[in-house]
C-alpha atoms as a PDB file:
ATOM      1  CA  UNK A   1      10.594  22.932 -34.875  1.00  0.00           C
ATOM      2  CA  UNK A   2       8.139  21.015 -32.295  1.00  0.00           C
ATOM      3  CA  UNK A   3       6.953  21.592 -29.075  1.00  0.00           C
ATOM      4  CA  UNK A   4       4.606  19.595 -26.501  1.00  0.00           C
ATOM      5  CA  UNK A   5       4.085  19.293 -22.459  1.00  0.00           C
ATOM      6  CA  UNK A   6       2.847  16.717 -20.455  1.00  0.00           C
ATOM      7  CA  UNK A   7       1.483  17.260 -17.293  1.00  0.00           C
ATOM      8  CA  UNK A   8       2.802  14.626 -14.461  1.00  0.00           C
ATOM      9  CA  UNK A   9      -0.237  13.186 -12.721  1.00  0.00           C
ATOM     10  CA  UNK A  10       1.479  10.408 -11.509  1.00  0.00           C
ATOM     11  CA  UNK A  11       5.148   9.666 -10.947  1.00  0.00           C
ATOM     12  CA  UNK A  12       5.242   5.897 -12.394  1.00  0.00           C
ATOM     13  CA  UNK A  13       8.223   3.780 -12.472  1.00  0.00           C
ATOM     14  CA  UNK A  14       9.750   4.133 -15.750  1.00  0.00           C
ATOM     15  CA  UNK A  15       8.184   7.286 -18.034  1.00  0.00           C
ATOM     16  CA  UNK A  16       9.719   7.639 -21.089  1.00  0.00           C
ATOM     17  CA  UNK A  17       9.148  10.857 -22.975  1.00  0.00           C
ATOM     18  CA  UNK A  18      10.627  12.321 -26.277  1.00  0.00           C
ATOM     19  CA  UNK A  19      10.154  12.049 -29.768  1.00  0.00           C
ATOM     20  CA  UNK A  20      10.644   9.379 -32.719  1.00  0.00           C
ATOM     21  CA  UNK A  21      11.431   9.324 -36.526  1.00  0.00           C
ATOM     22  CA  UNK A  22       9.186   7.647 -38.564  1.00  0.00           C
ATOM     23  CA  UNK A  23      11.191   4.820 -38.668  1.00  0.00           C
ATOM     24  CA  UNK A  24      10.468   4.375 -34.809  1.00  0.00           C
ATOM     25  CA  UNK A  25       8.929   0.360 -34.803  1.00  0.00           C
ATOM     26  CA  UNK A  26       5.546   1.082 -32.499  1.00  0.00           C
ATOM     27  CA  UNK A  27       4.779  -2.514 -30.658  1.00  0.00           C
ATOM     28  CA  UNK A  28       1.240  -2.891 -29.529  1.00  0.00           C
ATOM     29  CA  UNK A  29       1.878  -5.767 -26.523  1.00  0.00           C
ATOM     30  CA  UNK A  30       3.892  -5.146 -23.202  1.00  0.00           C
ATOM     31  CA  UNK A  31       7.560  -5.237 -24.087  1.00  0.00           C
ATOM     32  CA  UNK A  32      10.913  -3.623 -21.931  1.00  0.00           C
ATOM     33  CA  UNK A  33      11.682  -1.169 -24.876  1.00  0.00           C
ATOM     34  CA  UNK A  34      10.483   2.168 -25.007  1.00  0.00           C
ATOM     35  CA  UNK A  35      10.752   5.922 -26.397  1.00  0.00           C
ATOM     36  CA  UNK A  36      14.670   6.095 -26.684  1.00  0.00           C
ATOM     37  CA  UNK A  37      15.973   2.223 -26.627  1.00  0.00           C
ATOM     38  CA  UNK A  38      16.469   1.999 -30.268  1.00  0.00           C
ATOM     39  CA  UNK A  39      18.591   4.529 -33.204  1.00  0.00           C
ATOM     40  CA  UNK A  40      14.898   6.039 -33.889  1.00  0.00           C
ATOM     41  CA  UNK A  41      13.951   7.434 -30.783  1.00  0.00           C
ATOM     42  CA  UNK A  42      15.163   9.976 -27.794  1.00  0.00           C
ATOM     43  CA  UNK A  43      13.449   9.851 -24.238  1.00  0.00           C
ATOM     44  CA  UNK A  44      14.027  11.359 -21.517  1.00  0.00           C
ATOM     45  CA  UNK A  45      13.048   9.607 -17.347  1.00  0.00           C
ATOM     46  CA  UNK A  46      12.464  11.831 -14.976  1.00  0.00           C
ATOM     47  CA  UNK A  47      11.700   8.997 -11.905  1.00  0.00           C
ATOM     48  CA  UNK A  48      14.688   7.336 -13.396  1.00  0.00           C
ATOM     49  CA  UNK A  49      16.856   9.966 -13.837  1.00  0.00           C
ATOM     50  CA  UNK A  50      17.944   8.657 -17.149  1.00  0.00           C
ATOM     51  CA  UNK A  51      18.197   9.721 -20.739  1.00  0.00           C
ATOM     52  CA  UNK A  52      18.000   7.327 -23.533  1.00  0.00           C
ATOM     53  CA  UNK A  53      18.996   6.935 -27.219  1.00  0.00           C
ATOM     54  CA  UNK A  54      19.750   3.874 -28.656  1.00  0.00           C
ATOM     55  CA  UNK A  55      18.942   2.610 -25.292  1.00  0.00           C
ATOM     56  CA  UNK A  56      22.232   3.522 -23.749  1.00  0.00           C
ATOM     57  CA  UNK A  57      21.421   5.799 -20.756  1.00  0.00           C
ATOM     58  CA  UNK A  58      23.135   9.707 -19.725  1.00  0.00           C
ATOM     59  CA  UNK A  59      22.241  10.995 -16.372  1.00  0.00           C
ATOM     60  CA  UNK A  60      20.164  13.238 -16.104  1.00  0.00           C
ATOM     61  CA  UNK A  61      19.390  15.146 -13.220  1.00  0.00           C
ATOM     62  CA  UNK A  62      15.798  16.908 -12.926  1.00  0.00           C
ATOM     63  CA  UNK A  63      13.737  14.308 -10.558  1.00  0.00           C
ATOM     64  CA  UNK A  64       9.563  15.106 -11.935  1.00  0.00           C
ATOM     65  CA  UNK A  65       6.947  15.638  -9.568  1.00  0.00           C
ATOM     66  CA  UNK A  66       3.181  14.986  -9.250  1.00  0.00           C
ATOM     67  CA  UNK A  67       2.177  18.163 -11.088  1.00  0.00           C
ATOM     68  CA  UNK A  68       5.143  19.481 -13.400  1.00  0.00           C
ATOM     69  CA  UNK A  69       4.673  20.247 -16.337  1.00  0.00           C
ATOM     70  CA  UNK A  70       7.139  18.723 -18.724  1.00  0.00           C
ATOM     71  CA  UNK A  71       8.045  20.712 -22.153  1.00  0.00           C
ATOM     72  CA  UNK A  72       9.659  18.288 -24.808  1.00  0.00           C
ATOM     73  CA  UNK A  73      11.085  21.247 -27.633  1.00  0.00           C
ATOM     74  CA  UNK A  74      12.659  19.347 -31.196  1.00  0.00           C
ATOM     75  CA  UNK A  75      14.871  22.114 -33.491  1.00  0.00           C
ATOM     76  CA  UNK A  76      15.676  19.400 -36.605  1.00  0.00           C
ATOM     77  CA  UNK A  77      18.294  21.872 -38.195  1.00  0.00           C
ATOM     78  CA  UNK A  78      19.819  22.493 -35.072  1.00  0.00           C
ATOM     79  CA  UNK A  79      19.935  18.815 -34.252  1.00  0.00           C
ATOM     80  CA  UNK A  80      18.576  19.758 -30.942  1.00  0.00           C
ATOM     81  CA  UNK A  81      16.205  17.909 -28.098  1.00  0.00           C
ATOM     82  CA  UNK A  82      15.557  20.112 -25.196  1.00  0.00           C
ATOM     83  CA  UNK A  83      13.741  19.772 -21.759  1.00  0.00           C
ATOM     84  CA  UNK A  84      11.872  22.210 -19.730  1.00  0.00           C
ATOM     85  CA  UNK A  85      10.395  21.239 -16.703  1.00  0.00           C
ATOM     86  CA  UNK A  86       7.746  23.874 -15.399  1.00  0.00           C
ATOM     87  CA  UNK A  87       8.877  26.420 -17.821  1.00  0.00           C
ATOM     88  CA  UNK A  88      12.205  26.436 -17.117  1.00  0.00           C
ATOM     89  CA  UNK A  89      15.074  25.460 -19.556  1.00  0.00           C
ATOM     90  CA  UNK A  90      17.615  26.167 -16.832  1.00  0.00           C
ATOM     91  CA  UNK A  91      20.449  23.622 -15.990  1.00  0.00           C
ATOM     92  CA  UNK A  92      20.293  20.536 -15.373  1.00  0.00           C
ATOM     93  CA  UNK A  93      17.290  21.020 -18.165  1.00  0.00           C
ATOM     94  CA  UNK A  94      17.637  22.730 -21.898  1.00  0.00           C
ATOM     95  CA  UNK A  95      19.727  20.586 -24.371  1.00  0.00           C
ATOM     96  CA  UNK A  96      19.695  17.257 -23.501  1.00  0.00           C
ATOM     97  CA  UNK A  97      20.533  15.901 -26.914  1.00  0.00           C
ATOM     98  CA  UNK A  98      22.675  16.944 -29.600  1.00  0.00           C
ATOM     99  CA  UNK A  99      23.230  15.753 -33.216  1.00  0.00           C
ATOM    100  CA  UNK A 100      25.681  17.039 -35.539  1.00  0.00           C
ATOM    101  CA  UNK A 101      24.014  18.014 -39.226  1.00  0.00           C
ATOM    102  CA  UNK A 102      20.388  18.012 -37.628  1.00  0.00           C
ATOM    103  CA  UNK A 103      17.739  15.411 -38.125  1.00  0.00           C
ATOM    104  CA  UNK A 104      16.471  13.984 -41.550  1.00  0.00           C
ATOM    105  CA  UNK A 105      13.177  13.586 -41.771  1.00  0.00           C
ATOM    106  CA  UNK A 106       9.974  13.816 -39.456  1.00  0.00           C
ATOM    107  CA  UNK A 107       9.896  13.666 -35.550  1.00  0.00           C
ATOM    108  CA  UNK A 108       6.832  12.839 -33.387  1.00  0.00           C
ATOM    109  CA  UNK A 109       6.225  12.943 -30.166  1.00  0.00           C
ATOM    110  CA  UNK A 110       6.768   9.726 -28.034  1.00  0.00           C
ATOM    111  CA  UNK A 111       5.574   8.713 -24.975  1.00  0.00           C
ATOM    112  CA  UNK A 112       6.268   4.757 -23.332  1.00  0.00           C
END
């Protein structure tokens, strides 16, 4: 199990936040793919109002403001990503991805 917040100092056009498997490919020049748009990777946008794996996108419906704080939890046997935003897990936050069998493996955190 993981946990990590990020404090929102700035809403910016396209934040990304979630976590990665190893096998996550880090790029070190501008590019349009980020934390969730490949099969290694799970990110959640709160200006967007998007969540992304694979880099197919789900609503989602908590809109981030200068000065939440942003809780990113990982449960690996659970096969669970959940969101808090200012300590809350409460709908339209908590589980906001769900894999069947768990993860393999190791997951970082992942900002883009």
């Amino acid at each position: 199990k993981c946990y990590y917040e990020v404090t929102i100092l700035r809403v910016d056009q396209s934040p990304q936040i979630g976590f990665a498997t190893s096998e996550f490919e880090r790029v070190r020049t501008h590019t349009s793919n980020g934390t969730g748009d490949d099969d290694h990777s799970w990110g959640v946008d709160g200006s967007r109002l998007v969540l992304f794996h694979r880099g197919d996108g789900d609503k989602y419906e908590a809109k981030w403001q200068e000065g939440d704080v942003v809780g990113l939890a990982c449960d690996l046997e659970k096969g669970q990503i959940e969101v808090s935003v200012n300590g809350s897990f409460d709908s339209p936050n908590g589980v906001v991805f769900q894999r069947a069998g768990g993860y393999e493996g190791e997951m970082f955190a992942a900002l883009s």
